[in-house]
PDB file of N, CA and C in Angstrom:
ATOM      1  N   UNK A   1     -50.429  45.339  -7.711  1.00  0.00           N
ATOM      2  CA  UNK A   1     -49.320  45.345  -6.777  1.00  0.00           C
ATOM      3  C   UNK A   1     -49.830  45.125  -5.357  1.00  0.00           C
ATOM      4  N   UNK A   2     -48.952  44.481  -3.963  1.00  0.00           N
ATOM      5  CA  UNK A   2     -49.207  44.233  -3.465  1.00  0.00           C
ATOM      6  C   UNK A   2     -49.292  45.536  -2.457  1.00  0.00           C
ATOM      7  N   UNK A   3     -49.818  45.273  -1.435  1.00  0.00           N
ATOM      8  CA  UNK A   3     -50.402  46.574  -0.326  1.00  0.00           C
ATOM      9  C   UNK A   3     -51.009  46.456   0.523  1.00  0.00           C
ATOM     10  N   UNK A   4     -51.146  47.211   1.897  1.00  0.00           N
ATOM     11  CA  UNK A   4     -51.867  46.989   3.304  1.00  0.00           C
ATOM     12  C   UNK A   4     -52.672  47.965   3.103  1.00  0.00           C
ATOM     13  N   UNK A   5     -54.312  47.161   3.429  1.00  0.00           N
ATOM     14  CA  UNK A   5     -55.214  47.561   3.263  1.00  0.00           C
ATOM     15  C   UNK A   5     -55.764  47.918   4.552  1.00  0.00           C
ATOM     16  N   UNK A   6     -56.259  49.156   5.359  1.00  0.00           N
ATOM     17  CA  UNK A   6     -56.908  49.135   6.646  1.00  0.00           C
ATOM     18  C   UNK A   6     -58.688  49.571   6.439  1.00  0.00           C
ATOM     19  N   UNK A   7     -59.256  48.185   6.040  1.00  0.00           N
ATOM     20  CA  UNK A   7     -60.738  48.695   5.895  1.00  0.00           C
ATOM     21  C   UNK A   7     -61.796  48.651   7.149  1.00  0.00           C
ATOM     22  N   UNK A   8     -62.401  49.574   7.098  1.00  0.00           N
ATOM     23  CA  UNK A   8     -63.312  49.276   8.004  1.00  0.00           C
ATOM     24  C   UNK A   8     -64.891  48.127   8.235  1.00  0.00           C
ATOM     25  N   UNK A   9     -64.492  47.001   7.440  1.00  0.00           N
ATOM     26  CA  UNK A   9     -65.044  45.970   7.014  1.00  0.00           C
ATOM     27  C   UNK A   9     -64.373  44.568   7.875  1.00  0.00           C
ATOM     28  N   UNK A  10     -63.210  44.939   8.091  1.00  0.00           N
ATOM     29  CA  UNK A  10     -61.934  44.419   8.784  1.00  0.00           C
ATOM     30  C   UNK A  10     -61.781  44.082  10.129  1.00  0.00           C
ATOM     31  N   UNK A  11     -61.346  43.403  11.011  1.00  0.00           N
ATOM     32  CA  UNK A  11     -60.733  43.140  12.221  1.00  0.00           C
ATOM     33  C   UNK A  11     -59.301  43.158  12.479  1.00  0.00           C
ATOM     34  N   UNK A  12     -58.234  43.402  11.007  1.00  0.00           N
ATOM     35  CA  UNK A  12     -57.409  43.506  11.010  1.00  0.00           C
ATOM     36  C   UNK A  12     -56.867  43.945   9.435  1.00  0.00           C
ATOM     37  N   UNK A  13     -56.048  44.481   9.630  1.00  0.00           N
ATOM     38  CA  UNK A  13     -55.137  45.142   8.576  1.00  0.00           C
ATOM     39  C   UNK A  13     -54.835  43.709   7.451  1.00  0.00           C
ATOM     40  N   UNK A  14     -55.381  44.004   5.769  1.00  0.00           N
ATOM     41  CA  UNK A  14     -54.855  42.788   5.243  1.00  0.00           C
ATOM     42  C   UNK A  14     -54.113  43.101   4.047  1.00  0.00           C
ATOM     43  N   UNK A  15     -53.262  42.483   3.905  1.00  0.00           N
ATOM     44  CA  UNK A  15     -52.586  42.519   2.495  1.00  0.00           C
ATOM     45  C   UNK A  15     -53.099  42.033   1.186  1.00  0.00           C
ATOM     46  N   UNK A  16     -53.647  43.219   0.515  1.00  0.00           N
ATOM     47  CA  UNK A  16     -54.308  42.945  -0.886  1.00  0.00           C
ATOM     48  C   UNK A  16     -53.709  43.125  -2.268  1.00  0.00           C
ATOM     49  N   UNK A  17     -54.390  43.073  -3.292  1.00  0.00           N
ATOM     50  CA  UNK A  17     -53.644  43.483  -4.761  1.00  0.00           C
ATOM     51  C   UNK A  17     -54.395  44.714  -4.978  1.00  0.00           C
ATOM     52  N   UNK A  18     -53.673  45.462  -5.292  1.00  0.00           N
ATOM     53  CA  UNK A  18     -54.268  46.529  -5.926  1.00  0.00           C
ATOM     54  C   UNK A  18     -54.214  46.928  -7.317  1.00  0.00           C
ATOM     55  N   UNK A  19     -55.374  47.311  -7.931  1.00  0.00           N
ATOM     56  CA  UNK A  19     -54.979  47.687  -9.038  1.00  0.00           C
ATOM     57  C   UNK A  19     -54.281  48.939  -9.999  1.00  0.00           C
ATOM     58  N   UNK A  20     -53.123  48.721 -10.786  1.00  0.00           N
ATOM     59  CA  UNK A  20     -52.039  48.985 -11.338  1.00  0.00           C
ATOM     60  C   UNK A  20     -52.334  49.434 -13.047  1.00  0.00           C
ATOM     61  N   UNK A  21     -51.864  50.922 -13.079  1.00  0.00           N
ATOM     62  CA  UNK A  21     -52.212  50.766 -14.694  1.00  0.00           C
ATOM     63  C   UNK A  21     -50.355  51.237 -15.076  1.00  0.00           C
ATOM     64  N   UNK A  22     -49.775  50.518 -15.948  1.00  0.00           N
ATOM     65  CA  UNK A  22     -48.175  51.040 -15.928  1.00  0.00           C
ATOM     66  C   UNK A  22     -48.104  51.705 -17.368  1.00  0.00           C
ATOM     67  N   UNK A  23     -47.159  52.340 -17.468  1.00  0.00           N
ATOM     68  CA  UNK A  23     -46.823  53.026 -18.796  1.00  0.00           C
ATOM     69  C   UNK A  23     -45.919  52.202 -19.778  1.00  0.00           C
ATOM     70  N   UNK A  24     -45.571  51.510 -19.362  1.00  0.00           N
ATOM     71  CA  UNK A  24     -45.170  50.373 -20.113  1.00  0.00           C
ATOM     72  C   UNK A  24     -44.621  48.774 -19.417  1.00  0.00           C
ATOM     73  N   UNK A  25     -43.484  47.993 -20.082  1.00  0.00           N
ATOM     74  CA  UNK A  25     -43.389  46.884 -19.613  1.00  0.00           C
ATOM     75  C   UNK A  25     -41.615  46.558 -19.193  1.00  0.00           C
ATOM     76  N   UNK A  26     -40.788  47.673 -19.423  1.00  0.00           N
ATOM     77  CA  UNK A  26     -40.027  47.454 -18.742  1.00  0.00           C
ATOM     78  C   UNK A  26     -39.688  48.309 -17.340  1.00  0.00           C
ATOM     79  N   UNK A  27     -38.294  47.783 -16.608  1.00  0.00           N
ATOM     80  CA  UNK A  27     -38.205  48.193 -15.093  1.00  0.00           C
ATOM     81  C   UNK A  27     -38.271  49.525 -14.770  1.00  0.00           C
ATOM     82  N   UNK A  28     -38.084  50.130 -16.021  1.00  0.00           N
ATOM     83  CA  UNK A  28     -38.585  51.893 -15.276  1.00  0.00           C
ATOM     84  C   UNK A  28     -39.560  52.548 -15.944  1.00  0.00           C
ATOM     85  N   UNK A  29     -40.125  51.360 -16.181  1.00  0.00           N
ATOM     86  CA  UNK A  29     -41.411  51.982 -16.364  1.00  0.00           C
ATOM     87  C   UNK A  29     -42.298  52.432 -15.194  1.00  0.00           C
ATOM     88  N   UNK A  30     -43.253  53.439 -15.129  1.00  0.00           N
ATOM     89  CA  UNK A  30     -44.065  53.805 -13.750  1.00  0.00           C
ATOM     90  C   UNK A  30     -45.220  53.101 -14.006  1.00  0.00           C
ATOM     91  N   UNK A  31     -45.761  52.943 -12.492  1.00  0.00           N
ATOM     92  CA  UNK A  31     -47.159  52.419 -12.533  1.00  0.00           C
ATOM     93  C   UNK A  31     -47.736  53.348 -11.404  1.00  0.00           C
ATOM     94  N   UNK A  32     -49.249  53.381 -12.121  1.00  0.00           N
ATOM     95  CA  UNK A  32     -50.231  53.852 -11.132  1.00  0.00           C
ATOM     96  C   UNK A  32     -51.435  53.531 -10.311  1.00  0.00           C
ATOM     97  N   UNK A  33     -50.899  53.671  -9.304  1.00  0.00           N
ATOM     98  CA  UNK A  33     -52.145  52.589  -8.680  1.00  0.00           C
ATOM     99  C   UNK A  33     -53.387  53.653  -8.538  1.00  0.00           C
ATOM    100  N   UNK A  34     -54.603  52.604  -8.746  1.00  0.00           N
ATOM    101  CA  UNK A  34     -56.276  52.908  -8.355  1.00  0.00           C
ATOM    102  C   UNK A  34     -56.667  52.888  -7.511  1.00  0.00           C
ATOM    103  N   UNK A  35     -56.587  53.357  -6.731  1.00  0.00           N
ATOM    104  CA  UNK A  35     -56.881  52.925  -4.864  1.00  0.00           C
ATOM    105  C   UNK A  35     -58.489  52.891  -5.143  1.00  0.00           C
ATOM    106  N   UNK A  36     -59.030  53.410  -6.196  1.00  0.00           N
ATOM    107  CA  UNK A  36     -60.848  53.252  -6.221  1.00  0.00           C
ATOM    108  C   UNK A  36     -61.308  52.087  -6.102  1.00  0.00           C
ATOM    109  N   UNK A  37     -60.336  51.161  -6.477  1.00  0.00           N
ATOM    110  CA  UNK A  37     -60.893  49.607  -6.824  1.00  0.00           C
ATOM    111  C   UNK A  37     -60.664  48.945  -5.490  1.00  0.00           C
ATOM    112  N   UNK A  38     -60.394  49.830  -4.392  1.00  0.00           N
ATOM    113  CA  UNK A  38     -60.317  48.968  -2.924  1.00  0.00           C
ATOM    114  C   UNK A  38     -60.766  49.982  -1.874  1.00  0.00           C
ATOM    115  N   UNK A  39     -60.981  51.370  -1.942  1.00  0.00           N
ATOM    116  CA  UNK A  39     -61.647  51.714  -0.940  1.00  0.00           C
ATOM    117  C   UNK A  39     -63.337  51.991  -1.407  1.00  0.00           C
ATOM    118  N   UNK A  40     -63.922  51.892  -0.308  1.00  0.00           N
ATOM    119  CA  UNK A  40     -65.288  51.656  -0.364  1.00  0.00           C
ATOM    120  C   UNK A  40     -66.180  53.427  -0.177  1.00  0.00           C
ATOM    121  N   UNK A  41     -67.298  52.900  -0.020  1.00  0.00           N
ATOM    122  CA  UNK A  41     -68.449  53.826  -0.374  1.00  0.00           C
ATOM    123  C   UNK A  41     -68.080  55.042  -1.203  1.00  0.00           C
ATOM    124  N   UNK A  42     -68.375  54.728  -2.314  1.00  0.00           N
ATOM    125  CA  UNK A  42     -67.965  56.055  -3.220  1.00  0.00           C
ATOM    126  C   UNK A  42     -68.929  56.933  -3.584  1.00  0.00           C
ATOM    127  N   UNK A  43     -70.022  56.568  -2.920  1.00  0.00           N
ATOM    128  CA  UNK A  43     -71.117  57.455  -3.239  1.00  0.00           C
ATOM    129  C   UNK A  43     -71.271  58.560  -1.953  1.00  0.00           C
ATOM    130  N   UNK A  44     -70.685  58.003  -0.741  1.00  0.00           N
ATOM    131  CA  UNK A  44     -70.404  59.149  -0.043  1.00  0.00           C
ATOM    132  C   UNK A  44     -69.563  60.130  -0.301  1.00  0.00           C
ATOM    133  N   UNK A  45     -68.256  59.476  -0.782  1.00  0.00           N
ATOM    134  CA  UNK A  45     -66.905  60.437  -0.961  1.00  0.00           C
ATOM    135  C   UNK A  45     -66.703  59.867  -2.041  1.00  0.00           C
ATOM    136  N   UNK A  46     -66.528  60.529  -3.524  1.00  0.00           N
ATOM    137  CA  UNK A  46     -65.995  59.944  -4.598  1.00  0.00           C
ATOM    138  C   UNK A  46     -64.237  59.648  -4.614  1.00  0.00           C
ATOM    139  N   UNK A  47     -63.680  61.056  -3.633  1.00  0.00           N
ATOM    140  CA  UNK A  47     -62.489  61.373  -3.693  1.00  0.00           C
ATOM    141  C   UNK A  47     -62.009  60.955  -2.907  1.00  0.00           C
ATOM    142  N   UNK A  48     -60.506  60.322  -3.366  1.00  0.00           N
ATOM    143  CA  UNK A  48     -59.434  60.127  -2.715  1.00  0.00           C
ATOM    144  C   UNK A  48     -58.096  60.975  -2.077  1.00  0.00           C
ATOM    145  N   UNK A  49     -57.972  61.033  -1.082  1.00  0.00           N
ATOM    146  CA  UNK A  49     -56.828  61.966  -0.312  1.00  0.00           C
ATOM    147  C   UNK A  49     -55.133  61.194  -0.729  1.00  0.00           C
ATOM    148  N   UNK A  50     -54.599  61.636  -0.916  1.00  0.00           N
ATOM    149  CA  UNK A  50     -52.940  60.320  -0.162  1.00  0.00           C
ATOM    150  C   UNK A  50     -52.101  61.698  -0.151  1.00  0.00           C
ATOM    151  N   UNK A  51     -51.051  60.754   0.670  1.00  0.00           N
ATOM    152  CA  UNK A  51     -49.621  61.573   1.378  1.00  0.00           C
ATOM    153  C   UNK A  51     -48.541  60.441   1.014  1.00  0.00           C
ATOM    154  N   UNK A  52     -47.822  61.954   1.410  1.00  0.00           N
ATOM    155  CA  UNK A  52     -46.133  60.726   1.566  1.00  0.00           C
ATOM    156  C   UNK A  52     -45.623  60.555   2.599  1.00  0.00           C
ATOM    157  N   UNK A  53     -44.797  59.444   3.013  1.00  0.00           N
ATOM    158  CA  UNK A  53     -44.356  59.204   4.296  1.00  0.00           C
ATOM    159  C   UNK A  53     -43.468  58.709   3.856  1.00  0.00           C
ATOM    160  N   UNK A  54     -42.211  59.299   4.492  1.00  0.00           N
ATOM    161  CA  UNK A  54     -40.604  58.368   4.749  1.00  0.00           C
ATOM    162  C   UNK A  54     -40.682  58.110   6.098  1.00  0.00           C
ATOM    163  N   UNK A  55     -39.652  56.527   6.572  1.00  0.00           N
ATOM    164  CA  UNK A  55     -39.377  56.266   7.489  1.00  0.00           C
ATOM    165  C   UNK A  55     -37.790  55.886   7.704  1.00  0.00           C
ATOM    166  N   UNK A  56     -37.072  56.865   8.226  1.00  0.00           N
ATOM    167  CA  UNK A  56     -35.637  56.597   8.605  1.00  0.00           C
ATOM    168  C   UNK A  56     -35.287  55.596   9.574  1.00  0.00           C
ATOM    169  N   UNK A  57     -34.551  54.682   9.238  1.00  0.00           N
ATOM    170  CA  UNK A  57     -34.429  53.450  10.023  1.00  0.00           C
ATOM    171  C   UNK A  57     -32.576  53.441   9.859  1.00  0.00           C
ATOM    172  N   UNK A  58     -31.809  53.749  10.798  1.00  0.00           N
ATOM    173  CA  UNK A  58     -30.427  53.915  10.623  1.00  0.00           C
ATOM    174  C   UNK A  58     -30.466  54.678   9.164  1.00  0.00           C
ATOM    175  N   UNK A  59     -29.119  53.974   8.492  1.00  0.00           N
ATOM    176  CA  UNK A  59     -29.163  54.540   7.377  1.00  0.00           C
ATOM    177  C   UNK A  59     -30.078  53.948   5.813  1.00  0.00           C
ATOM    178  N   UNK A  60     -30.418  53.840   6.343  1.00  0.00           N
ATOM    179  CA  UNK A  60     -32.129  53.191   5.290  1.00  0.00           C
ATOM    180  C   UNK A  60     -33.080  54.460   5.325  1.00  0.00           C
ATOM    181  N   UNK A  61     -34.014  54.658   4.237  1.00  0.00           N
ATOM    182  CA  UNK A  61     -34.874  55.528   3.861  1.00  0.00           C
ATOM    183  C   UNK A  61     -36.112  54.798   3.173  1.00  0.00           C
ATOM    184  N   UNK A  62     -37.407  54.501   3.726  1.00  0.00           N
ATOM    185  CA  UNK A  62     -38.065  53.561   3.318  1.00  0.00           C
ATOM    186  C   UNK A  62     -39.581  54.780   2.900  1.00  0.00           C
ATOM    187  N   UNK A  63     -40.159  54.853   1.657  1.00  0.00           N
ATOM    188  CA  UNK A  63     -40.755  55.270   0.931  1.00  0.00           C
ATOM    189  C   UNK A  63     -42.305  54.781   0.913  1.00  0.00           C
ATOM    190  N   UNK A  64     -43.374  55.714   1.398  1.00  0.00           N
ATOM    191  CA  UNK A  64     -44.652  55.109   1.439  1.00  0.00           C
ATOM    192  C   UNK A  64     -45.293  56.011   0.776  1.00  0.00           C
ATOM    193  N   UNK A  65     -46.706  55.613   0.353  1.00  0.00           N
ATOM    194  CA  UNK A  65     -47.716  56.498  -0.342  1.00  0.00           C
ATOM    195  C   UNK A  65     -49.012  55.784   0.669  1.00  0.00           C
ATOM    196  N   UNK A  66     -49.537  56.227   0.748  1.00  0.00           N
ATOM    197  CA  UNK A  66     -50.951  56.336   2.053  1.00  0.00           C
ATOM    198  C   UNK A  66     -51.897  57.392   1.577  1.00  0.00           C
ATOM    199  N   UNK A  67     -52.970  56.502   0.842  1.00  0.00           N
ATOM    200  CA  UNK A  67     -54.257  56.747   0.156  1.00  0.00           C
ATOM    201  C   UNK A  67     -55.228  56.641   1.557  1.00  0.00           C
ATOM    202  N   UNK A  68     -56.081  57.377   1.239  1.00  0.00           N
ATOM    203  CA  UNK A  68     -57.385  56.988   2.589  1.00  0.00           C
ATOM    204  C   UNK A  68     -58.667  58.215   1.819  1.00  0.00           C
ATOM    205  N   UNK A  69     -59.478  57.716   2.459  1.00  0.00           N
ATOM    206  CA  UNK A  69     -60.415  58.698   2.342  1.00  0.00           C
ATOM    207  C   UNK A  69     -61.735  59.026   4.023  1.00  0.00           C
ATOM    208  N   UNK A  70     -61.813  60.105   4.331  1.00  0.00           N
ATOM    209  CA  UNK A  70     -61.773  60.590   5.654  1.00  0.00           C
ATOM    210  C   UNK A  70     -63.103  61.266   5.470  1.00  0.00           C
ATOM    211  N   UNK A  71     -64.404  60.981   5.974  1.00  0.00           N
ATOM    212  CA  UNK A  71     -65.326  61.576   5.810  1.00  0.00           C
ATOM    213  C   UNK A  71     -66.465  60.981   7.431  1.00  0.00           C
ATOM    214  N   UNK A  72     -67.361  62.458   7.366  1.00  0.00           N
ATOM    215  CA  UNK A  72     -68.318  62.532   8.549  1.00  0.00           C
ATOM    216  C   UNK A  72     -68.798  61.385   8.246  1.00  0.00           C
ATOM    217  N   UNK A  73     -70.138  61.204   7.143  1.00  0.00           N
ATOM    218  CA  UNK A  73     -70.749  59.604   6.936  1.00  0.00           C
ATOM    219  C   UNK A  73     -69.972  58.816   6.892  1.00  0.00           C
ATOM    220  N   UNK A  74     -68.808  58.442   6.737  1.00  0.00           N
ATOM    221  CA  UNK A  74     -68.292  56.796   6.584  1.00  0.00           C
ATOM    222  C   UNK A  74     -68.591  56.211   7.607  1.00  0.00           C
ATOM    223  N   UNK A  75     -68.158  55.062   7.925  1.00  0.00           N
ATOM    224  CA  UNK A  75     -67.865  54.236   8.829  1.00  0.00           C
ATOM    225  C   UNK A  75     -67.357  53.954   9.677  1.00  0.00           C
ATOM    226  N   UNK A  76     -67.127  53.827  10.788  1.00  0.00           N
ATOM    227  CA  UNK A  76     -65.765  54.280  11.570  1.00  0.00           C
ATOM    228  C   UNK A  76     -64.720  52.868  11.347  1.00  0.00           C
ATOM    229  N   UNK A  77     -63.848  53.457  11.256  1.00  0.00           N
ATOM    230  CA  UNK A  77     -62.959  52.475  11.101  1.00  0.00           C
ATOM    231  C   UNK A  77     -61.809  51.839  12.539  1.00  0.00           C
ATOM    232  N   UNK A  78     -61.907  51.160  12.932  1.00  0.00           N
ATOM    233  CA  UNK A  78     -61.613  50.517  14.331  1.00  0.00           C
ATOM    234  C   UNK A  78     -60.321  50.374  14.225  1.00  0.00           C
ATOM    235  N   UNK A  79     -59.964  50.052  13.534  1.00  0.00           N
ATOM    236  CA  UNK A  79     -58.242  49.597  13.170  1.00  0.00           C
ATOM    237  C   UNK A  79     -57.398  50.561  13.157  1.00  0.00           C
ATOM    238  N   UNK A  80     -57.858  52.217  13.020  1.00  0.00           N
ATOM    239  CA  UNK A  80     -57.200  53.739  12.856  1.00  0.00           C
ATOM    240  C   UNK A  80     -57.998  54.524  13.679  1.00  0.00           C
ATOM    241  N   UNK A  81     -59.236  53.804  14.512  1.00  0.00           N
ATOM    242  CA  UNK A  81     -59.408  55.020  15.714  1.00  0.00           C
ATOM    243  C   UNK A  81     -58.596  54.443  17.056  1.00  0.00           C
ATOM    244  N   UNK A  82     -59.018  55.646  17.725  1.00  0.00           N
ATOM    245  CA  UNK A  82     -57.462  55.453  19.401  1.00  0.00           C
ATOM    246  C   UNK A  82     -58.534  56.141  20.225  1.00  0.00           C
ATOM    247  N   UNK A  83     -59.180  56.226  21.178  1.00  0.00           N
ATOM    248  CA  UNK A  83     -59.984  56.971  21.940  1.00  0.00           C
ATOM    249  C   UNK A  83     -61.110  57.419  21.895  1.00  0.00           C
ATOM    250  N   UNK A  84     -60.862  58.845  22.307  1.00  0.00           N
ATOM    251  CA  UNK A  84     -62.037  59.150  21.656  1.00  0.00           C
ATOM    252  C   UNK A  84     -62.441  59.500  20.228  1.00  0.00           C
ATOM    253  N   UNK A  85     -61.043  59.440  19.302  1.00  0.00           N
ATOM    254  CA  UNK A  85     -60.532  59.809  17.926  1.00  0.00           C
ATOM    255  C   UNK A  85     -61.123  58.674  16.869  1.00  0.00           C
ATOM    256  N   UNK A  86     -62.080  58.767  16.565  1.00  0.00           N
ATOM    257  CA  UNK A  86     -62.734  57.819  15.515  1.00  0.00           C
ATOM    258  C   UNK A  86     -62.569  58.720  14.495  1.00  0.00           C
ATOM    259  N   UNK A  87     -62.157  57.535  13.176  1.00  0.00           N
ATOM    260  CA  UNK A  87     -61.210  57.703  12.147  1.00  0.00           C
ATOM    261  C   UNK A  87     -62.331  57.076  11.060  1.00  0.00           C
ATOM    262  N   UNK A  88     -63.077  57.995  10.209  1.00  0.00           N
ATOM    263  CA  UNK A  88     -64.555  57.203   9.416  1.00  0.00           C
ATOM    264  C   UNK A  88     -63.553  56.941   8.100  1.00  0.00           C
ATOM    265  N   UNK A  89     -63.487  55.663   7.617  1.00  0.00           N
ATOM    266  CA  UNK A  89     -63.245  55.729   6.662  1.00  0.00           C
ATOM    267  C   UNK A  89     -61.916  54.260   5.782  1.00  0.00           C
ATOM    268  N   UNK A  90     -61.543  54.237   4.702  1.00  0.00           N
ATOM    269  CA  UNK A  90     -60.315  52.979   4.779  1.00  0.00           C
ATOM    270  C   UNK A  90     -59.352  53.965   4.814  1.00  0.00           C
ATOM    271  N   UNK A  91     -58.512  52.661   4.439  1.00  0.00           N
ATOM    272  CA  UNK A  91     -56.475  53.310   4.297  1.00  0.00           C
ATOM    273  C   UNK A  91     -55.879  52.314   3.246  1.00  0.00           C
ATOM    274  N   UNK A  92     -55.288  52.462   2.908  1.00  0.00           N
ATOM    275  CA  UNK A  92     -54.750  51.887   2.226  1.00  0.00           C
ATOM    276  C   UNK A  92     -52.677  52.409   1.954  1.00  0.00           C
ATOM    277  N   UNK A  93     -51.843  51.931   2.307  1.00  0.00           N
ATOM    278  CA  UNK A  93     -50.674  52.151   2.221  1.00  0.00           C
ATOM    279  C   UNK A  93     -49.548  51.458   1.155  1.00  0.00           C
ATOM    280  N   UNK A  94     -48.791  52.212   0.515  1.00  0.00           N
ATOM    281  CA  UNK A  94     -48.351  51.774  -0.941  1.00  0.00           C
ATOM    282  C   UNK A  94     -46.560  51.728  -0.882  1.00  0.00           C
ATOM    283  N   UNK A  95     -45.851  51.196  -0.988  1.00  0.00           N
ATOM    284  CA  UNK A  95     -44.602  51.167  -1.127  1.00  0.00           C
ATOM    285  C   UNK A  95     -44.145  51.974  -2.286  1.00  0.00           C
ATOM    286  N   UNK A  96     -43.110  53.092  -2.303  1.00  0.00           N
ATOM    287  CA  UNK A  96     -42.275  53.476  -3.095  1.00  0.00           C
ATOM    288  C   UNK A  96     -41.137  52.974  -3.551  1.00  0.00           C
ATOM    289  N   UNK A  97     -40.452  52.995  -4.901  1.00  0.00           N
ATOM    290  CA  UNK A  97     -39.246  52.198  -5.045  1.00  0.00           C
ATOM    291  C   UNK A  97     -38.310  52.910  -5.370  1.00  0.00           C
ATOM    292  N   UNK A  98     -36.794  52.451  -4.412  1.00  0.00           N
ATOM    293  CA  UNK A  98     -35.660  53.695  -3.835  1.00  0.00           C
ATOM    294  C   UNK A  98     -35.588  54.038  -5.557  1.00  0.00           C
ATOM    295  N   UNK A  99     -35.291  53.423  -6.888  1.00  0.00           N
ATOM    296  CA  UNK A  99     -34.660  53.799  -7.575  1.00  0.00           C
ATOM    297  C   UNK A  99     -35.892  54.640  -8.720  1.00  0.00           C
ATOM    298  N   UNK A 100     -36.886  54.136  -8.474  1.00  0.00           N
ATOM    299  CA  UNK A 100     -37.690  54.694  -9.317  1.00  0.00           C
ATOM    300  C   UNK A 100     -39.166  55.186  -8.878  1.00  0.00           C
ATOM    301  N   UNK A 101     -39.191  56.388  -8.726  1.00  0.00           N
ATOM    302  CA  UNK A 101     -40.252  57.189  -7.989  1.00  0.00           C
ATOM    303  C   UNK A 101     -42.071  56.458  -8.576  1.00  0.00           C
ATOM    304  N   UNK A 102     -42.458  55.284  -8.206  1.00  0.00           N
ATOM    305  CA  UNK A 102     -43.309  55.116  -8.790  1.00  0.00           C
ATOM    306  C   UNK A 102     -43.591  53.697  -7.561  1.00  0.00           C
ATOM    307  N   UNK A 103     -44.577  53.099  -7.642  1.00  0.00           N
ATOM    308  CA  UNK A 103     -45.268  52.464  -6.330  1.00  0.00           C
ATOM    309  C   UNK A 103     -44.578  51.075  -6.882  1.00  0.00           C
ATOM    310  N   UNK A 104     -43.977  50.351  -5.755  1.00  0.00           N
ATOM    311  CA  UNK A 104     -43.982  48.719  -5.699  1.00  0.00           C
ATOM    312  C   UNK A 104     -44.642  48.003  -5.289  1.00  0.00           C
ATOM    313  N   UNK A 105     -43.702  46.519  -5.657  1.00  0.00           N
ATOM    314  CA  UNK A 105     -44.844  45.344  -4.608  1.00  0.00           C
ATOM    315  C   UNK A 105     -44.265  45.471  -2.801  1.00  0.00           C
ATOM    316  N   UNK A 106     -45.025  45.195  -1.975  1.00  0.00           N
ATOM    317  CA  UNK A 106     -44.724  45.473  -0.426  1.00  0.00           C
ATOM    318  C   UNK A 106     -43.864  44.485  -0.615  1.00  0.00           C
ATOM    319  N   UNK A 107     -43.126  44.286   0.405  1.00  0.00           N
ATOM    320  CA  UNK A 107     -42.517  43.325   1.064  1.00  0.00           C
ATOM    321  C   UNK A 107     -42.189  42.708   2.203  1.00  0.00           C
ATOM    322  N   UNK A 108     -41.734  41.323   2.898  1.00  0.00           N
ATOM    323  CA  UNK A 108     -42.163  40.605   4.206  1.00  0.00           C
ATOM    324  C   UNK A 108     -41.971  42.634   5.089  1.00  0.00           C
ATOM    325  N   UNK A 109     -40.845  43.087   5.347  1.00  0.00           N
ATOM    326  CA  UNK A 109     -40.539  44.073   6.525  1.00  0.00           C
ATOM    327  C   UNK A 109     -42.005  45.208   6.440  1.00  0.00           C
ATOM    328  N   UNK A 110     -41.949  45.194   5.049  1.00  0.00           N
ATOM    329  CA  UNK A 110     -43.068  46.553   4.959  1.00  0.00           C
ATOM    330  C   UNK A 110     -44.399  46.795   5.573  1.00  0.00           C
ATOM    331  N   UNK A 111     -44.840  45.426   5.768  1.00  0.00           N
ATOM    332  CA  UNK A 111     -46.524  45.368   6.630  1.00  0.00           C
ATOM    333  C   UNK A 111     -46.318  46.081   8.064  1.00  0.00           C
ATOM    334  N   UNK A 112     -45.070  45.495   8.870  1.00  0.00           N
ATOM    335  CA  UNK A 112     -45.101  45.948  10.069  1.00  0.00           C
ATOM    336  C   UNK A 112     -44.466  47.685   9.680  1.00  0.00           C
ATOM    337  N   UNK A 113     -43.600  48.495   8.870  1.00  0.00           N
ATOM    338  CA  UNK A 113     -43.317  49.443   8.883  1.00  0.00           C
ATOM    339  C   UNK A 113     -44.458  50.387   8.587  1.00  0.00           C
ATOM    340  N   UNK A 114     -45.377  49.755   7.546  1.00  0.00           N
ATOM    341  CA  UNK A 114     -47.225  50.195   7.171  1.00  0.00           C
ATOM    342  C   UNK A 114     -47.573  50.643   8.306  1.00  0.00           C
ATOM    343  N   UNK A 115     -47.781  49.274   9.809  1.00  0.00           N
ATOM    344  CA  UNK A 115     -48.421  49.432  10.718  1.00  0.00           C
ATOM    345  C   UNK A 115     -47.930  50.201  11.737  1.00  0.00           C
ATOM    346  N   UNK A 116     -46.552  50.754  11.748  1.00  0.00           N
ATOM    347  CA  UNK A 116     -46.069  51.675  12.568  1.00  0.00           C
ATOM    348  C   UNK A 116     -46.545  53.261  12.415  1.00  0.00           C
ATOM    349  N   UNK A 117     -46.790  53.178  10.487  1.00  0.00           N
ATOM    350  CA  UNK A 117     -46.997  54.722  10.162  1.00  0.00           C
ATOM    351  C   UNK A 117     -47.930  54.651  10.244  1.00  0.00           C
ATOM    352  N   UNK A 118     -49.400  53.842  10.045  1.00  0.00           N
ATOM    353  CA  UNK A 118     -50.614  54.279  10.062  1.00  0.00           C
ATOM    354  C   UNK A 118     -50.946  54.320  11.232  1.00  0.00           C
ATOM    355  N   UNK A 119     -50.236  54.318  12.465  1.00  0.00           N
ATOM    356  CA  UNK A 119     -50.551  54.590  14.487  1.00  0.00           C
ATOM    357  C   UNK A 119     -50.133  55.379  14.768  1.00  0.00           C
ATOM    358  N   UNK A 120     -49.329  56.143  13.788  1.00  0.00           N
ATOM    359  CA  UNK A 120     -48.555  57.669  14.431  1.00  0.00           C
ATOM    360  C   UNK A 120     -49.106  58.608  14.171  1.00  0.00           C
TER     361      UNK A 120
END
């Protein structure tokens, strides 16, 4: 599935595939994404963190999942530090779908709504 990736390998935020394992093959079926297969150094941090984020936009309710992993050794990541606030580590941000609690493909609006939540 598709997704905004913020690596610290990067100069900019990119839209990647991520990999997806689903429970089956029709529309409500769930899928689960691997965020292992896109964030890096796993020998520093094996583990992955994520949260949830809604964003209210009038009467719209837009659904995110935001994987990252946050550690002293990583890397600093340029794209999620602000100051003096260096941020070691990727991101990765996942779309939820209104009808079925389980991750989608992004879409054109979602990159810039990604890039609003991962600056706040």
């Amino acid at each position: 599935l598709r997704c905004r990736l913020y690596s610290t390998s990067w100069t900019r935020p990119r839209q990647v595939t991520m990999l997806t394992r689903c429970s089956g093959h029709s529309r409500t079926a769930q899928c689960f994404p691997v965020p292992e297969s896109l964030l890096e150094e796993a020998t520093v941090q094996p583990y992955v963190h994520n949260c949830f984020v809604n964003v209210r936009e009038g009467r719209h309710v837009y659904r995110f999942c935001i994987f990252f992993k946050r550690h002293l050794h990583l890397r600093a990541n340029m794209l999620l530090s602000r100051g003096n606030n260096k941020f070691r580590g990727d991101a990765v941000v996942m779309r939820i779908g209104v009808n079925n609690p389980s991750v989608v493909n992004m879409r054109g609006r979602d990159n810039a709504l990604a890039d609003f939540i991962i600056h706040q």
